[in-house]
Protein backbone atom coordinates (compact mmCIF):
# COMPACT_ATOMS: atom_id res chain seq x y z
CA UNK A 1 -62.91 -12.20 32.15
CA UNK A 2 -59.34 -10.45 31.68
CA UNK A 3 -59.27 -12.19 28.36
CA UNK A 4 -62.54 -9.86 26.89
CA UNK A 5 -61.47 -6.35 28.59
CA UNK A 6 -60.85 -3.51 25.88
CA UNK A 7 -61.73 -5.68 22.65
CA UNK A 8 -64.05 -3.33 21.64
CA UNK A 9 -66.99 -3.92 19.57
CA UNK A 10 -66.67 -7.14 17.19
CA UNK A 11 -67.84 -6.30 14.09
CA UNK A 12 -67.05 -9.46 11.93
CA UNK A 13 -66.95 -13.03 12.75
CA UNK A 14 -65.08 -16.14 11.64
CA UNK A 15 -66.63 -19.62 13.99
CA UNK A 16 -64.62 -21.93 12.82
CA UNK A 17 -61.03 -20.88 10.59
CA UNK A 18 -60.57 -24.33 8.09
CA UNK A 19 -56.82 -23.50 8.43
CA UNK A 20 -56.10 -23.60 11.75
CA UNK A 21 -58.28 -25.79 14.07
CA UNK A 22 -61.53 -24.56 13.27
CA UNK A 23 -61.07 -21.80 16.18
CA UNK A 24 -62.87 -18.84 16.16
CA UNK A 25 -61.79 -15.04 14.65
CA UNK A 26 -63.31 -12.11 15.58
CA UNK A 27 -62.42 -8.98 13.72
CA UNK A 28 -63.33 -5.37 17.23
CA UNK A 29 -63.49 -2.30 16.18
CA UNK A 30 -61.60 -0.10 19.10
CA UNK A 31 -63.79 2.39 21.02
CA UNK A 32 -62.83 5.90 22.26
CA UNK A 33 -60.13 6.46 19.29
CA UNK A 34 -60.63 9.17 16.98
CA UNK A 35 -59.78 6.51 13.86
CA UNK A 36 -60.91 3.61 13.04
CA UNK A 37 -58.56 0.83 14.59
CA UNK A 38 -59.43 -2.97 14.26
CA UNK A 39 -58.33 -5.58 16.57
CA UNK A 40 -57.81 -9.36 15.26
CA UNK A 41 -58.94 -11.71 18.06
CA UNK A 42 -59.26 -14.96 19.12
CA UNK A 43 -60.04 -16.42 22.47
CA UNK A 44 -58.28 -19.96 21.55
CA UNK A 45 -55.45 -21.26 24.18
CA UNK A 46 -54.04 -23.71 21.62
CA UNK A 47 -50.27 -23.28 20.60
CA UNK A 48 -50.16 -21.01 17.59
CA UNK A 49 -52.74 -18.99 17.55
CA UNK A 50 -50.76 -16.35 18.06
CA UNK A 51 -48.75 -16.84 14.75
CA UNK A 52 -52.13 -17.41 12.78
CA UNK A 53 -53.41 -13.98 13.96
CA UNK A 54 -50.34 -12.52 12.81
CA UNK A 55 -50.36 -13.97 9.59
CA UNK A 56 -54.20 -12.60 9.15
CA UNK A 57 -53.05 -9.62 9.78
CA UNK A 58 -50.49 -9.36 8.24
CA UNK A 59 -52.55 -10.21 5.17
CA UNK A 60 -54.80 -7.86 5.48
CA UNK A 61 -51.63 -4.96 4.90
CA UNK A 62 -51.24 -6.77 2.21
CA UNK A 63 -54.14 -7.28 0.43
CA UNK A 64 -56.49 -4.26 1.83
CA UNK A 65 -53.67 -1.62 1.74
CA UNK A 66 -54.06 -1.29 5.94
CA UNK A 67 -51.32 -0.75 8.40
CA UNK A 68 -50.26 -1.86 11.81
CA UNK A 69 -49.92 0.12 14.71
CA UNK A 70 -46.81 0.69 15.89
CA UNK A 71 -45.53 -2.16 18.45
CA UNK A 72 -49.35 -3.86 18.01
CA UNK A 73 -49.15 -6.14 15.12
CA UNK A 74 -52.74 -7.21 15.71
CA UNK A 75 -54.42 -3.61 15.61
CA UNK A 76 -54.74 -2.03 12.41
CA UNK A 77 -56.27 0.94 10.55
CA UNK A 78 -56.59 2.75 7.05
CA UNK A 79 -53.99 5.20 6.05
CA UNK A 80 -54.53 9.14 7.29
CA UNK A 81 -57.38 7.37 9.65
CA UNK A 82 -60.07 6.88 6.75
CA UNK A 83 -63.54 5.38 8.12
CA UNK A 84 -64.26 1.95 6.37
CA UNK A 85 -65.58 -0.49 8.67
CA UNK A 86 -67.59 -2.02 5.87
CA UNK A 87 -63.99 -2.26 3.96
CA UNK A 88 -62.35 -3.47 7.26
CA UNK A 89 -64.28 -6.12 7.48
CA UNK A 90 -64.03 -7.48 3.75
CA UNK A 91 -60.71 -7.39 4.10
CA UNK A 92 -60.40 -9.39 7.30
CA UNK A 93 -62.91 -12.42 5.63
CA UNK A 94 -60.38 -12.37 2.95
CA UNK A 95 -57.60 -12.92 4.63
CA UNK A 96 -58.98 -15.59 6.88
CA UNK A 97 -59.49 -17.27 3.71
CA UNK A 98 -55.54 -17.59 3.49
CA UNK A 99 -53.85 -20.48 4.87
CA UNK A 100 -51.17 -19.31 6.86
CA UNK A 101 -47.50 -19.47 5.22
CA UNK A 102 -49.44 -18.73 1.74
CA UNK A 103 -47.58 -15.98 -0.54
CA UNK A 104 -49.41 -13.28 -0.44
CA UNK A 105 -49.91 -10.35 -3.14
CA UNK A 106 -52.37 -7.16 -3.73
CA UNK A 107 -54.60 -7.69 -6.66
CA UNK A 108 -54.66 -5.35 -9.67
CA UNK A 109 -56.78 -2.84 -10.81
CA UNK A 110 -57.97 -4.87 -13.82
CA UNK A 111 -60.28 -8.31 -14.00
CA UNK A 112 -62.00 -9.52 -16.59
CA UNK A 113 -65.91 -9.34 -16.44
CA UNK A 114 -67.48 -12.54 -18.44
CA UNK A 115 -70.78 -10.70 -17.79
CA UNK A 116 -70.17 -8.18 -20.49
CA UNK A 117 -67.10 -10.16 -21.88
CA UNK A 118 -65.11 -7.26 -21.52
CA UNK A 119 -61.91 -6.17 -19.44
CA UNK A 120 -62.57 -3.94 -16.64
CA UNK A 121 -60.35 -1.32 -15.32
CA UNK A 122 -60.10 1.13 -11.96
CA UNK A 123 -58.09 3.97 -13.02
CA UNK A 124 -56.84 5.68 -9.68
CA UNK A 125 -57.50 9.66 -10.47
CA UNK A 126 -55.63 10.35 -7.44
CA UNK A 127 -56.97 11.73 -4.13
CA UNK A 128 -58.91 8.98 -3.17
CA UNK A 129 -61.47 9.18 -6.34
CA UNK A 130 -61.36 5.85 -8.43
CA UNK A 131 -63.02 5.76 -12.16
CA UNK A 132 -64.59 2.38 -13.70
CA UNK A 133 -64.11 1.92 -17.55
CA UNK A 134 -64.47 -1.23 -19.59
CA UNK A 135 -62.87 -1.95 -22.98
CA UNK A 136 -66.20 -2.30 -24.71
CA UNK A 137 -68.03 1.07 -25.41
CA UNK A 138 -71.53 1.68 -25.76
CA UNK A 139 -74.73 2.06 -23.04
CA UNK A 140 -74.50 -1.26 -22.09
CA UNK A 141 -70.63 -0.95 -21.13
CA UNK A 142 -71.36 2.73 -19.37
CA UNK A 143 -74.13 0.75 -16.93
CA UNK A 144 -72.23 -2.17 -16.12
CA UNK A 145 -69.07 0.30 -15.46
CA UNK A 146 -72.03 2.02 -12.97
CA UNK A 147 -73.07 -0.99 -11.43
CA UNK A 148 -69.77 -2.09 -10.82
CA UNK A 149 -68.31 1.09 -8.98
CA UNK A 150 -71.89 0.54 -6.89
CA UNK A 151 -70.32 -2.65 -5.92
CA UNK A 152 -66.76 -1.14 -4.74
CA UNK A 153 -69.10 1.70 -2.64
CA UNK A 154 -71.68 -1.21 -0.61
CA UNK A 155 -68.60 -3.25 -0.20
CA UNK A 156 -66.32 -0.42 1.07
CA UNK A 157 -68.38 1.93 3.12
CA UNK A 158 -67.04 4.46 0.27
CA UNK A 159 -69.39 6.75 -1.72
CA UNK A 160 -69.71 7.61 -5.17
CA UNK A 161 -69.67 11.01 -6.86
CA UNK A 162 -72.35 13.30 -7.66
CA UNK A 163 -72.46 13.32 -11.57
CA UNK A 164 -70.06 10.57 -12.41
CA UNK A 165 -72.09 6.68 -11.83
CA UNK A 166 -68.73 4.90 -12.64
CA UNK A 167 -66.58 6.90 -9.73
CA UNK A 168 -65.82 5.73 -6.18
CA UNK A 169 -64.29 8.51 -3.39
CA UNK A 170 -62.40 6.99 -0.75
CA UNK A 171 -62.97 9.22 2.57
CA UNK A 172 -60.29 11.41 3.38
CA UNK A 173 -58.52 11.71 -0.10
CA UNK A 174 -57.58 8.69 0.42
CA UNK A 175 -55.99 6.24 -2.02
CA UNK A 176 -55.37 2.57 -1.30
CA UNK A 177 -55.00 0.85 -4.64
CA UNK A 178 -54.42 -2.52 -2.88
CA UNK A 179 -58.05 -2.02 -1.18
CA UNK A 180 -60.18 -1.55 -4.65
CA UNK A 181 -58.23 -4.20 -6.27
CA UNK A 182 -59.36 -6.33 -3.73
CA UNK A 183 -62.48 -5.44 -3.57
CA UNK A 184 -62.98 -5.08 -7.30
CA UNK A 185 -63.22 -8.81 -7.71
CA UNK A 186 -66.37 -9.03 -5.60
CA UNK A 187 -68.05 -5.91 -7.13
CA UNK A 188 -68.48 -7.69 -10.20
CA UNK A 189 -71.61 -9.92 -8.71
CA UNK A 190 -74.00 -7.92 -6.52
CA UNK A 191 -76.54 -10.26 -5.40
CA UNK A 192 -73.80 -12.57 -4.21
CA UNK A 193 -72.37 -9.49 -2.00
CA UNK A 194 -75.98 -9.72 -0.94
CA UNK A 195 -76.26 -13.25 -0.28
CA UNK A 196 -72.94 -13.29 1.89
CA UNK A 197 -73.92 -10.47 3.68
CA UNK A 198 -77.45 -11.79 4.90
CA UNK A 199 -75.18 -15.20 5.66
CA UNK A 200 -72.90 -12.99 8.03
CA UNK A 201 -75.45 -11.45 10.28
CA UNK A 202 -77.03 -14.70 11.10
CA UNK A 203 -73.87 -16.45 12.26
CA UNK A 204 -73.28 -17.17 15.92
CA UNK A 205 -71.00 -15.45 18.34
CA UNK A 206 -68.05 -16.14 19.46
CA UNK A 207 -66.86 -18.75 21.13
CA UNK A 208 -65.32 -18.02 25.08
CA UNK A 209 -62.09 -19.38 26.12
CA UNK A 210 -63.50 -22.31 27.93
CA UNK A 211 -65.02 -23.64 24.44
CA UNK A 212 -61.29 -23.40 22.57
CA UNK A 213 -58.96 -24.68 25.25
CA UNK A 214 -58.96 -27.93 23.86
């Protein structure tokens, strides 16, 4: 039982982690802290778990712009405390997705979108506000620079702002370039933020220590 005191609530789930064992990674959101602060977790005995934690973690600094806490390399959180559980937890399947050891670097602010064949870009306008532009101009290039920012905002927890379709505020004033570049490369297919989602709330829970001390 002393394993499962103070987690928190888990609010993301990886069973079975192809590159280490196929143990299970939960992703707790601490309760009774006035931020948001994320503890990675696994019940699994076996040598080196410990070191693939750290690397997920790690990762996630990395790649979603988050920071550890001071002497708790496992707990994390937003800069200036912003609220994005939603963005937390992106950012945690992402890194799981990493083998451990792999070199690992934030994504830019640009991709290329084959849907409108055009290069997209997330200009940071400072204070936490992000703008969506693509090279080609036109209706067609305004709505998909819309639809896009609507993906950054259901896969960050973030909203957009009144007035401007293409623009994404981070809460707080927040900017974390490292987060929208990230999640940029997702935002480009809606439906199969959809799909993954649905696919996430049906998995299982997991496992206790008895079921990983193999």
């Amino acid at each position: 039982m002393g394993l499962t005191v103070d987690l928190g609530r888990r609010i993301e789930l990886v069973p079975m982690d192809p590159h280490f064992q196929d143990i299970s990674i939960g992703l707790y959101r601490r309760e009774g802290v006035a931020a948001l602060e994320v503890l990675v977790h696994s019940y699994s005995r076996r040598p080196g778990t410990r070191e693939r934690l750290e690397f997920i973690a790690e990762t996630m600094t990395v790649l979603g712009g988050m920071e550890a806490l001071p002497g708790e390399p496992l707990v994390l959180r937003f800069p200036a405390g912003s609220d994005l559980p939603v963005a937390a937890r992106r950012v945690f399947l992402e890194a799981c997705k990493r083998p451990t050891g792999e070199e690992v670097v934030p994504r830019p602010l640009t991709i290329f979108d084959k849907k409108s064949q055009s290069q997209v870009q997330v200009a940071s306008l400072g204070e936490g506000l992000y703008e969506v532009t693509l090279e080609a101009e036109g209706e067609r290039a305004a709505r998909r620079s819309a639809h896009i920012a609507g993906g950054i905002v259901k896969l960050s927890g973030a909203g957009l702002v009144e007035g401007h379709p293409a623009r994404v505020a981070l809460p707080n004033r927040q900017s974390i370039d490292p987060l929208v570049g990230l999640l940029l490369v997702r935002a480009l297919n809606v439906r199969a933020i959809v799909r993954e989602q649905e696919a996430a709330a049906s998995r299982g829970v997991l496992s206790a220590p008895s079921a990983q001390n193999n």
